[in-house]
PDB file of N, CA and C in Angstrom:
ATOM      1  N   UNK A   1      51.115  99.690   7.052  1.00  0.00           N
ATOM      2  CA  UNK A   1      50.350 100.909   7.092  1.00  0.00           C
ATOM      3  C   UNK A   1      49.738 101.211   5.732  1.00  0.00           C
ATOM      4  N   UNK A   2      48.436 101.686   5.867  1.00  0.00           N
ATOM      5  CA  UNK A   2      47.757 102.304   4.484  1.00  0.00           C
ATOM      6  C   UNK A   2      48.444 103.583   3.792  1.00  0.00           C
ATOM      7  N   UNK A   3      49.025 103.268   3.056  1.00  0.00           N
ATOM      8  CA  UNK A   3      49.093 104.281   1.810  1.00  0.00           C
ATOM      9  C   UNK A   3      48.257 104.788   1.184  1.00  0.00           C
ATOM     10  N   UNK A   4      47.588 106.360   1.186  1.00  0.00           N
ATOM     11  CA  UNK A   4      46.828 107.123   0.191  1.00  0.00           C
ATOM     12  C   UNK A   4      47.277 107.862  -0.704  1.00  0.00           C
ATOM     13  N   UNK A   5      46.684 108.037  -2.182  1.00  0.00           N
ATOM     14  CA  UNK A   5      47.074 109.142  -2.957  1.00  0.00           C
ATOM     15  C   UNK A   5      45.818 110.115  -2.786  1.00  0.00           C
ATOM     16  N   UNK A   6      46.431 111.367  -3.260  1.00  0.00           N
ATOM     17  CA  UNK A   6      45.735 112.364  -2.457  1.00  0.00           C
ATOM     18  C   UNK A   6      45.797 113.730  -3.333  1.00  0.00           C
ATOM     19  N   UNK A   7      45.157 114.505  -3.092  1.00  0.00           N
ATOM     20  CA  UNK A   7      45.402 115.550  -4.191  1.00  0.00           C
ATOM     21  C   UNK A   7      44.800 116.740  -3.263  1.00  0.00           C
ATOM     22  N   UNK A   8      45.691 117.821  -3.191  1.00  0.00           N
ATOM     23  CA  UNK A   8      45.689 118.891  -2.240  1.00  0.00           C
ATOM     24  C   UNK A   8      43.624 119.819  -2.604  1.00  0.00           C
ATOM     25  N   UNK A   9      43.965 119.954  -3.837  1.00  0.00           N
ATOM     26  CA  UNK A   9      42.853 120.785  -4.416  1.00  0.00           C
ATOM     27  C   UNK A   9      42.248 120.561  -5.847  1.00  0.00           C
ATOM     28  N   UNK A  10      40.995 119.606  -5.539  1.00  0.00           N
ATOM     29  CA  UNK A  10      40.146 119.338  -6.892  1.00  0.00           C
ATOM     30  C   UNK A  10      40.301 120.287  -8.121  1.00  0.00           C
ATOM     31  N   UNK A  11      40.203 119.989  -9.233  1.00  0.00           N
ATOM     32  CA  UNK A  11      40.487 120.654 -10.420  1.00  0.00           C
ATOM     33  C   UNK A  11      41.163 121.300 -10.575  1.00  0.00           C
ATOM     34  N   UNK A  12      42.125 121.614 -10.149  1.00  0.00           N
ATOM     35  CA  UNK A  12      43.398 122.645 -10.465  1.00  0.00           C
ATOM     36  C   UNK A  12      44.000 121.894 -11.910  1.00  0.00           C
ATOM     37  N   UNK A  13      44.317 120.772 -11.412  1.00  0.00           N
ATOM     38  CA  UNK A  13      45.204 120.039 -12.443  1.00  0.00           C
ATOM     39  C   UNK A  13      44.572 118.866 -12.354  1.00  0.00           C
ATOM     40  N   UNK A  14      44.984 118.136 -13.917  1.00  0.00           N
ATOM     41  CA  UNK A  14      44.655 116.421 -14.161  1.00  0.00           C
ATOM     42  C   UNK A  14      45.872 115.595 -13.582  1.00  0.00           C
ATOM     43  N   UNK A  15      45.300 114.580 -12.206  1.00  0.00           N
ATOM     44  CA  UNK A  15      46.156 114.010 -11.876  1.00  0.00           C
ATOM     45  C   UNK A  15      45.767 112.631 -11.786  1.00  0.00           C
ATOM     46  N   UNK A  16      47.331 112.288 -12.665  1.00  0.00           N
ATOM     47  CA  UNK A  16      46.165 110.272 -12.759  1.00  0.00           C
ATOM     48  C   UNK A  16      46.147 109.637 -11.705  1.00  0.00           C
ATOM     49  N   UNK A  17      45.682 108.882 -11.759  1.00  0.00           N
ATOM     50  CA  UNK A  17      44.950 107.974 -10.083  1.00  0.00           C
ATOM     51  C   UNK A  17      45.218 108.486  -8.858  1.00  0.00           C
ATOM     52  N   UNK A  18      44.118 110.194  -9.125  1.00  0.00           N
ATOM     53  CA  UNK A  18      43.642 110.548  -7.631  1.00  0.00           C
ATOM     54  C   UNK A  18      42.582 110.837  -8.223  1.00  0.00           C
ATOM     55  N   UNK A  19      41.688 110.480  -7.283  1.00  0.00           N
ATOM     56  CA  UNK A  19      40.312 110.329  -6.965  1.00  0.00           C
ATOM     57  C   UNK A  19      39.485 110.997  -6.097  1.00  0.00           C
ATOM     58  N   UNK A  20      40.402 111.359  -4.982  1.00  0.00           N
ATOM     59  CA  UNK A  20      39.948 112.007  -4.028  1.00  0.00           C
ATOM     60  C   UNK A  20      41.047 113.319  -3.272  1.00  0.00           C
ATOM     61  N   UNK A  21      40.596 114.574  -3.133  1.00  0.00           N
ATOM     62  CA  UNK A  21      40.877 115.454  -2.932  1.00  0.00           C
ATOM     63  C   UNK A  21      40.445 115.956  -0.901  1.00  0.00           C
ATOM     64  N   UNK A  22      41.607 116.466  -0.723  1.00  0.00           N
ATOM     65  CA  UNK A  22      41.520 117.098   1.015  1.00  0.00           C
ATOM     66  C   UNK A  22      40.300 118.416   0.479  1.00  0.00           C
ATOM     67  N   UNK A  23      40.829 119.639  -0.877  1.00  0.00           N
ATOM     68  CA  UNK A  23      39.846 120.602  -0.757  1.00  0.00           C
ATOM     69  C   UNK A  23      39.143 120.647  -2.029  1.00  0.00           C
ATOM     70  N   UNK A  24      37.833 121.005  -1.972  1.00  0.00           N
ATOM     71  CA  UNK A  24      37.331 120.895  -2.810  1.00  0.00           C
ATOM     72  C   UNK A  24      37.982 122.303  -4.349  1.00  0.00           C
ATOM     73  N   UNK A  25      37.356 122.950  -5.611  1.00  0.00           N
ATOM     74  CA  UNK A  25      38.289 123.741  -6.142  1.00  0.00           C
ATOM     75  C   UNK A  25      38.163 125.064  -5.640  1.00  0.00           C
ATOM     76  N   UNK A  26      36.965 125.604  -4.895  1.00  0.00           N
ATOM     77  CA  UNK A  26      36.906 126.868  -4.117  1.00  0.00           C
ATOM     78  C   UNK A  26      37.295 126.628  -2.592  1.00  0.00           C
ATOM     79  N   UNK A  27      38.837 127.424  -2.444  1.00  0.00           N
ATOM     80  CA  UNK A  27      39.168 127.523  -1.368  1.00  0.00           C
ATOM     81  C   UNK A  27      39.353 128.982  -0.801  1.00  0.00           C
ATOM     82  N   UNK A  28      39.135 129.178   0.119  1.00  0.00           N
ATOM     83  CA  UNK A  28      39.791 130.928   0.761  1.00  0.00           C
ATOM     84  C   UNK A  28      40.913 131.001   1.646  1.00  0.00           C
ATOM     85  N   UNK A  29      41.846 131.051   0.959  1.00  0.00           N
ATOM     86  CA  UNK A  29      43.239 131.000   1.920  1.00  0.00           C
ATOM     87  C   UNK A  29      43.195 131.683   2.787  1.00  0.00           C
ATOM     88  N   UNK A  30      42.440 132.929   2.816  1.00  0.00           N
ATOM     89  CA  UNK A  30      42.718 133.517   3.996  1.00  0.00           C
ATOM     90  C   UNK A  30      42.184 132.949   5.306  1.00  0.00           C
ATOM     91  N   UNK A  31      41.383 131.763   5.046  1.00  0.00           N
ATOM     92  CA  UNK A  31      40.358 131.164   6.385  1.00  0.00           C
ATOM     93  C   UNK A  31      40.889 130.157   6.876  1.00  0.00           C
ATOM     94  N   UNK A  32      42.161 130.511   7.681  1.00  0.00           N
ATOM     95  CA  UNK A  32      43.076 129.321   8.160  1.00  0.00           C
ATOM     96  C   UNK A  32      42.728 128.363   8.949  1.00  0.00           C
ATOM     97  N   UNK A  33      41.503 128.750  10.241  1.00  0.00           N
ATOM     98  CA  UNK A  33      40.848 128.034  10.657  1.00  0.00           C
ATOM     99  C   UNK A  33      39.969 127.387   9.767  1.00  0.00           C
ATOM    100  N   UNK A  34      39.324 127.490   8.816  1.00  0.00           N
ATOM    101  CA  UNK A  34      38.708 126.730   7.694  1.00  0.00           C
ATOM    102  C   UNK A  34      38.815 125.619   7.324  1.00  0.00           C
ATOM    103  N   UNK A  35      40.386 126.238   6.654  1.00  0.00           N
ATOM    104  CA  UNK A  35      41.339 124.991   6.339  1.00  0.00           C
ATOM    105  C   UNK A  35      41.911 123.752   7.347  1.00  0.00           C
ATOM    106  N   UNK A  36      42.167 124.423   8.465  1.00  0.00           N
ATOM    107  CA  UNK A  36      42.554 123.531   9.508  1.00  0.00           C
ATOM    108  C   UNK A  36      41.306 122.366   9.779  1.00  0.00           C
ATOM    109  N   UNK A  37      40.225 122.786   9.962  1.00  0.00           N
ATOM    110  CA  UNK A  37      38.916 122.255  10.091  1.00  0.00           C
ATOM    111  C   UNK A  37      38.322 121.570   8.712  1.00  0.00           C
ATOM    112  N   UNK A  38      39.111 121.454   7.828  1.00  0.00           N
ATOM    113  CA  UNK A  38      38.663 120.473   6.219  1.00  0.00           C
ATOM    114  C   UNK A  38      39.731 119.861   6.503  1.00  0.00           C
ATOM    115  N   UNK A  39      40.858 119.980   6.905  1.00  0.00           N
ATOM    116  CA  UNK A  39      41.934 118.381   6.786  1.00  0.00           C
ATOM    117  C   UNK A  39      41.705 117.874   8.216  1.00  0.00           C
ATOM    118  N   UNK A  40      41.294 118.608   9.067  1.00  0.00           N
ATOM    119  CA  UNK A  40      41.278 117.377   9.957  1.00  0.00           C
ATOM    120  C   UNK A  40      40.038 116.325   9.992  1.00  0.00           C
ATOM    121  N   UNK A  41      38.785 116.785   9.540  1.00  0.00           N
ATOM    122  CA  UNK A  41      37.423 116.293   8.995  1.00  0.00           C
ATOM    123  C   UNK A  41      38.200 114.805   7.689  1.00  0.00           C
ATOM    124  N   UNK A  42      39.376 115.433   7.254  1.00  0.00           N
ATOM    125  CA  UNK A  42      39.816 114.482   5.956  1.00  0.00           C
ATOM    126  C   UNK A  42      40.553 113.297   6.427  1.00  0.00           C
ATOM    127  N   UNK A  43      41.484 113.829   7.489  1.00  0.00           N
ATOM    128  CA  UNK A  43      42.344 113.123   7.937  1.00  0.00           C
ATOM    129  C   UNK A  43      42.163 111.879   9.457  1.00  0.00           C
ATOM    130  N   UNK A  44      41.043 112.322   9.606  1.00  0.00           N
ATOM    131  CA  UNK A  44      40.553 111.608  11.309  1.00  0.00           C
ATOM    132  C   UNK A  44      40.483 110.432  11.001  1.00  0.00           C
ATOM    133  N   UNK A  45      40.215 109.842   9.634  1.00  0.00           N
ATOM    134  CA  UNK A  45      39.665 107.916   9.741  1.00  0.00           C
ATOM    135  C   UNK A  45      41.135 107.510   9.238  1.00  0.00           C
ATOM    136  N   UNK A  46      41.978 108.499   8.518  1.00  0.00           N
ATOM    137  CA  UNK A  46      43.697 108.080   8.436  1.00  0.00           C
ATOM    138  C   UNK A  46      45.030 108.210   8.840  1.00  0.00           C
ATOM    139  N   UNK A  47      44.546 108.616  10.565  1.00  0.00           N
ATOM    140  CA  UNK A  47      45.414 108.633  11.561  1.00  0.00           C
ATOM    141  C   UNK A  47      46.375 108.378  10.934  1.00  0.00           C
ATOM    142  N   UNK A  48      46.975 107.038  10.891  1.00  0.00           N
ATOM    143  CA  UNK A  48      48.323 106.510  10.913  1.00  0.00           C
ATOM    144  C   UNK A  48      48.594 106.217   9.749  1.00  0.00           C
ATOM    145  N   UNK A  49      47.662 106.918   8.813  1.00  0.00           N
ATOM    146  CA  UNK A  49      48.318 106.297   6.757  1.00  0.00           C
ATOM    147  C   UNK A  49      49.390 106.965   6.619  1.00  0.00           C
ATOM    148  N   UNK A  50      50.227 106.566   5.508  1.00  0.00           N
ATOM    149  CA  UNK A  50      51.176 106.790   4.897  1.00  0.00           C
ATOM    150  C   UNK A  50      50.295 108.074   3.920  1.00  0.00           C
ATOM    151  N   UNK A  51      50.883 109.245   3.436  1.00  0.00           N
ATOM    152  CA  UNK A  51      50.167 109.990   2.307  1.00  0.00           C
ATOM    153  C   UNK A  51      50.765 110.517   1.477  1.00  0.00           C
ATOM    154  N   UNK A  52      50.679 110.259  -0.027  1.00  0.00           N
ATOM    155  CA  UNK A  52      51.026 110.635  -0.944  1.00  0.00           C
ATOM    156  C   UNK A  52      50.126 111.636  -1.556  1.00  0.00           C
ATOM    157  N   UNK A  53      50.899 113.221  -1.020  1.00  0.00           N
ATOM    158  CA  UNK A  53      50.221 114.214  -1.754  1.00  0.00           C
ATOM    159  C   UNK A  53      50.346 115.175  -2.673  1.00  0.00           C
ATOM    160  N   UNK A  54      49.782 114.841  -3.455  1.00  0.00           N
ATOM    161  CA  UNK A  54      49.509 115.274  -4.894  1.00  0.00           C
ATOM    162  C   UNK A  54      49.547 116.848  -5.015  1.00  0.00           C
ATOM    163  N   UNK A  55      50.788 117.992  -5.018  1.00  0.00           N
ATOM    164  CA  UNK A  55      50.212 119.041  -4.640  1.00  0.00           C
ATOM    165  C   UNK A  55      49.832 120.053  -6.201  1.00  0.00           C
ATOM    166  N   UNK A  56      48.724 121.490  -5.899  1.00  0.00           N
ATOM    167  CA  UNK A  56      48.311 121.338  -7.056  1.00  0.00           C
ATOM    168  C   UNK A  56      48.101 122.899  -6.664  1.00  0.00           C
ATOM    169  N   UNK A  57      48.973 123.642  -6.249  1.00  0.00           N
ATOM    170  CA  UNK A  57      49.169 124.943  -5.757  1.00  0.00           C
ATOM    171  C   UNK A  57      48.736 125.147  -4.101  1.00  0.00           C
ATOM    172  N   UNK A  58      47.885 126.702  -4.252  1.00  0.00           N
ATOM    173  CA  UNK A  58      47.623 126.863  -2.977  1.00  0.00           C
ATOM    174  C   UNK A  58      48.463 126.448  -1.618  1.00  0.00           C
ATOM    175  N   UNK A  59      49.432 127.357  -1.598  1.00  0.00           N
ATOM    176  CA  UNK A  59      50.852 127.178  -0.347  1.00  0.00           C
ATOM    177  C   UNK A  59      49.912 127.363   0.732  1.00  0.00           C
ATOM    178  N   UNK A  60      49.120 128.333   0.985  1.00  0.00           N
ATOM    179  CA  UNK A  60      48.743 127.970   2.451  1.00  0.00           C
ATOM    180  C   UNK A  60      47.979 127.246   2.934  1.00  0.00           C
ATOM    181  N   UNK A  61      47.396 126.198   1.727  1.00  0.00           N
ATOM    182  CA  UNK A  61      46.708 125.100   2.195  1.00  0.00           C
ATOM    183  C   UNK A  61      47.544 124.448   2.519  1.00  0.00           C
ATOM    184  N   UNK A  62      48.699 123.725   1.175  1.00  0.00           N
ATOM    185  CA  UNK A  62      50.010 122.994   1.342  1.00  0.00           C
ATOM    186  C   UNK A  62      50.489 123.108   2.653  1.00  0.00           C
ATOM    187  N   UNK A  63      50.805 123.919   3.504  1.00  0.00           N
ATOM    188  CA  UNK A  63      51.418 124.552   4.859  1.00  0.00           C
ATOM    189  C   UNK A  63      50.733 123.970   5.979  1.00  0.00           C
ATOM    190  N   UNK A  64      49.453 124.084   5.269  1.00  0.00           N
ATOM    191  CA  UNK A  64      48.637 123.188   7.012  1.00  0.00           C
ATOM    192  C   UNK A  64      48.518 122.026   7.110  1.00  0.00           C
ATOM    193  N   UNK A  65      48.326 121.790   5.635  1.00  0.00           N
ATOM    194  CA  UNK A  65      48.365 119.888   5.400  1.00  0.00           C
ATOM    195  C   UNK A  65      49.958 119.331   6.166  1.00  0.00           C
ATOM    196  N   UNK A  66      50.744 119.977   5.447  1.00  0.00           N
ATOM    197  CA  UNK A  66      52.345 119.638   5.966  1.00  0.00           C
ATOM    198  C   UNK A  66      52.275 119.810   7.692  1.00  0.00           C
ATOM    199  N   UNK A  67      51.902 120.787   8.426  1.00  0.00           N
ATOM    200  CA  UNK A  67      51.824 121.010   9.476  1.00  0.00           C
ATOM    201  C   UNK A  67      51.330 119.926  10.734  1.00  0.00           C
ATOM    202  N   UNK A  68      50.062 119.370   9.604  1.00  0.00           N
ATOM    203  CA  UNK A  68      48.921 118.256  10.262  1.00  0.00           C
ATOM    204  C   UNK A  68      49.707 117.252  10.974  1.00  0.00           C
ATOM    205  N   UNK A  69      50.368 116.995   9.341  1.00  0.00           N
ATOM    206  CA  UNK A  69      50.764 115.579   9.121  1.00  0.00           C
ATOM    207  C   UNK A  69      52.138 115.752  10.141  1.00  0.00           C
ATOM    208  N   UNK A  70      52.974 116.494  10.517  1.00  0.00           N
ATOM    209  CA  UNK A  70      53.945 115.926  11.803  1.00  0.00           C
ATOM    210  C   UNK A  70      53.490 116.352  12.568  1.00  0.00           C
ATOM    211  N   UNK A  71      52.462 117.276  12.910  1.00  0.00           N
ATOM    212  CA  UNK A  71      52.047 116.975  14.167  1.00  0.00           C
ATOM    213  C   UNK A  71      51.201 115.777  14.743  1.00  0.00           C
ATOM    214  N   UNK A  72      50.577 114.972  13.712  1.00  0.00           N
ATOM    215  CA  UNK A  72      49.933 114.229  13.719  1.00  0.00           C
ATOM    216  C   UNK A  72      50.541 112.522  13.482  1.00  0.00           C
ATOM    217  N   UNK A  73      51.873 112.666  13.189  1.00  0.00           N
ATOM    218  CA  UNK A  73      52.982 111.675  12.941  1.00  0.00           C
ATOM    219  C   UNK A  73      52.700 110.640  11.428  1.00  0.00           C
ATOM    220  N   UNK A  74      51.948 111.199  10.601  1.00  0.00           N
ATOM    221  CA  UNK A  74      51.644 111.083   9.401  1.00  0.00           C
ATOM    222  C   UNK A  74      52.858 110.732   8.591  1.00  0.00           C
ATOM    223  N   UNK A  75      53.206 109.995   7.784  1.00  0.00           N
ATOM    224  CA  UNK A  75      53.754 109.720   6.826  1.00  0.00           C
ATOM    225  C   UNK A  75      53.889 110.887   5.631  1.00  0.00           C
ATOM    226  N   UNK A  76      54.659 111.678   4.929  1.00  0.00           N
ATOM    227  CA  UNK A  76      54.246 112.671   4.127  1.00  0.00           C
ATOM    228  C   UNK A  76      55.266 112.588   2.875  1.00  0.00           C
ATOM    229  N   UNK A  77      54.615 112.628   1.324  1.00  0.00           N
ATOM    230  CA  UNK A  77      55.707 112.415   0.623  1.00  0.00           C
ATOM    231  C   UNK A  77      54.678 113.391  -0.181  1.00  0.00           C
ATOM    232  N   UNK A  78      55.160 114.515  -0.596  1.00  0.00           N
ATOM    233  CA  UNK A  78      54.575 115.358  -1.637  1.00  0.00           C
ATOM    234  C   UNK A  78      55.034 114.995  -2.841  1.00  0.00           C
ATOM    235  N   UNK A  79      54.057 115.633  -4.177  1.00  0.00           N
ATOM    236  CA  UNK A  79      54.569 115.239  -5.384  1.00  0.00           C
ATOM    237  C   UNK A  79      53.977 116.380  -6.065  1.00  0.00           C
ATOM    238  N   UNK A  80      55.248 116.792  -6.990  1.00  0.00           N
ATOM    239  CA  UNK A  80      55.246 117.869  -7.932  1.00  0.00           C
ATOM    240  C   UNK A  80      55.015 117.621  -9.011  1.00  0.00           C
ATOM    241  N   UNK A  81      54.467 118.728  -9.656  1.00  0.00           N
ATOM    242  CA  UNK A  81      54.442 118.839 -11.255  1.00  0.00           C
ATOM    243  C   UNK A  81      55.666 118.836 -11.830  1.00  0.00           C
ATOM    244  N   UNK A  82      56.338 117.900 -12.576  1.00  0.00           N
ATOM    245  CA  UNK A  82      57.101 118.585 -13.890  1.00  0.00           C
ATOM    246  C   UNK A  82      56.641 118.645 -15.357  1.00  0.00           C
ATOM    247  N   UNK A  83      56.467 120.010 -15.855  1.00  0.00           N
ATOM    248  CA  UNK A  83      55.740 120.337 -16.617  1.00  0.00           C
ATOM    249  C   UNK A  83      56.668 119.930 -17.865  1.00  0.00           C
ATOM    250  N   UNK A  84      57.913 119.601 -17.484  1.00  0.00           N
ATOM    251  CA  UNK A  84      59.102 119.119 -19.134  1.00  0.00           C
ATOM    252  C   UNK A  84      59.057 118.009 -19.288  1.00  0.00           C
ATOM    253  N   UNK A  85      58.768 117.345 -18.207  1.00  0.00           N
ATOM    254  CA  UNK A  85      57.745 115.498 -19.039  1.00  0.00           C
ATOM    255  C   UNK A  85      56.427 115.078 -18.414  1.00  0.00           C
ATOM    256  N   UNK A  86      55.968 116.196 -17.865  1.00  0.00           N
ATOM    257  CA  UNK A  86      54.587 115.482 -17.848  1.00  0.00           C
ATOM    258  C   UNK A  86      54.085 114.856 -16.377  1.00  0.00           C
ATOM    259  N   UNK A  87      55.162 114.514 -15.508  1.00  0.00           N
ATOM    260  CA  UNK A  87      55.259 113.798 -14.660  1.00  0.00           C
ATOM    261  C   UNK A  87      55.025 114.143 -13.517  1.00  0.00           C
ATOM    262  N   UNK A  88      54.946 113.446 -12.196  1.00  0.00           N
ATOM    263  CA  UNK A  88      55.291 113.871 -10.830  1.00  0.00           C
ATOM    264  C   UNK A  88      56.105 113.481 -10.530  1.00  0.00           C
ATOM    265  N   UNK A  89      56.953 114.418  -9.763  1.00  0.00           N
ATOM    266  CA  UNK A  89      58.169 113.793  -8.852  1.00  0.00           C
ATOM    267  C   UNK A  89      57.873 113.901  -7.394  1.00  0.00           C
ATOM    268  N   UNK A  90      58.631 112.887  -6.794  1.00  0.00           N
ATOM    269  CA  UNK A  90      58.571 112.838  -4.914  1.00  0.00           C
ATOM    270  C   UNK A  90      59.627 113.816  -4.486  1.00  0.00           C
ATOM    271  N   UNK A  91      59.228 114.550  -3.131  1.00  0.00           N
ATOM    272  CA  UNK A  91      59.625 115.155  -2.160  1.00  0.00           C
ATOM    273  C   UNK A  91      59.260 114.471  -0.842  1.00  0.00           C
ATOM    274  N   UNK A  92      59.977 113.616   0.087  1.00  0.00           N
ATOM    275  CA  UNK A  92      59.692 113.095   1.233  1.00  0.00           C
ATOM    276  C   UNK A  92      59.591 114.432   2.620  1.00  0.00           C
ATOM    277  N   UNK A  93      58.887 114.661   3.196  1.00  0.00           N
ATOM    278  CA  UNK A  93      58.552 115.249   4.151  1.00  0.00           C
ATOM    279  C   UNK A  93      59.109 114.824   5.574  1.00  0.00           C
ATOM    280  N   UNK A  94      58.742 113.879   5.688  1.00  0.00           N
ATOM    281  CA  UNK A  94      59.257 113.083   7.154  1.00  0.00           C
ATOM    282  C   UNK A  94      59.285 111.285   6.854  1.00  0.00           C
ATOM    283  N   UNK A  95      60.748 110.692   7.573  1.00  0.00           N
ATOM    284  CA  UNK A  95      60.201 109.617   7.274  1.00  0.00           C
ATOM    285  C   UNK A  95      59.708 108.495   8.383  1.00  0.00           C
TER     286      UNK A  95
END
């Protein structure tokens, strides 16, 4: 299966080798149908990938992406900031 790295929301943060973002940096949380309708537009040609996502705030985007992906039987491994080295760490979602 294809593995993607992924990054919840363009420019929030510098994240090395992601390239490509689900939202662009203006989002409106309150437009849940919005949101629902930008990850699935993101997610339709990567049905069955594995996804490594890069998260970079914005919980109620985070929430629908997470939502997608088991309803959608997606692979999901989020990754956090740690701001005391610099790094990301994994959180597995489903395996």
């Amino acid at each position: 299966m294809e593995r993607i790295n992924i990054g919840l929301c363009e420019g929030r943060h510098n994240i090395p080798h992601v390239t490509d973002y689900i939202f662009p940096s203006v989002v409106n949380p309150t437009d849940i149908v919005g949101l629902k309708e930008t990850i699935e537009k993101k997610f339709e040609t990567m049905k069955y990938a594995n996804v490594n996502l890069y998260v970079t705030g914005l919980t109620v985007a985070l929430v629908e992406v997470i939502k997608y992906c088991l309803k959608n039987d997606i692979k999901l491994t989020l990754y956090h900031y740690n701001k005391e080295d610099n790094n990301y760490y994994p959180q597995t979602v489903n395996d």
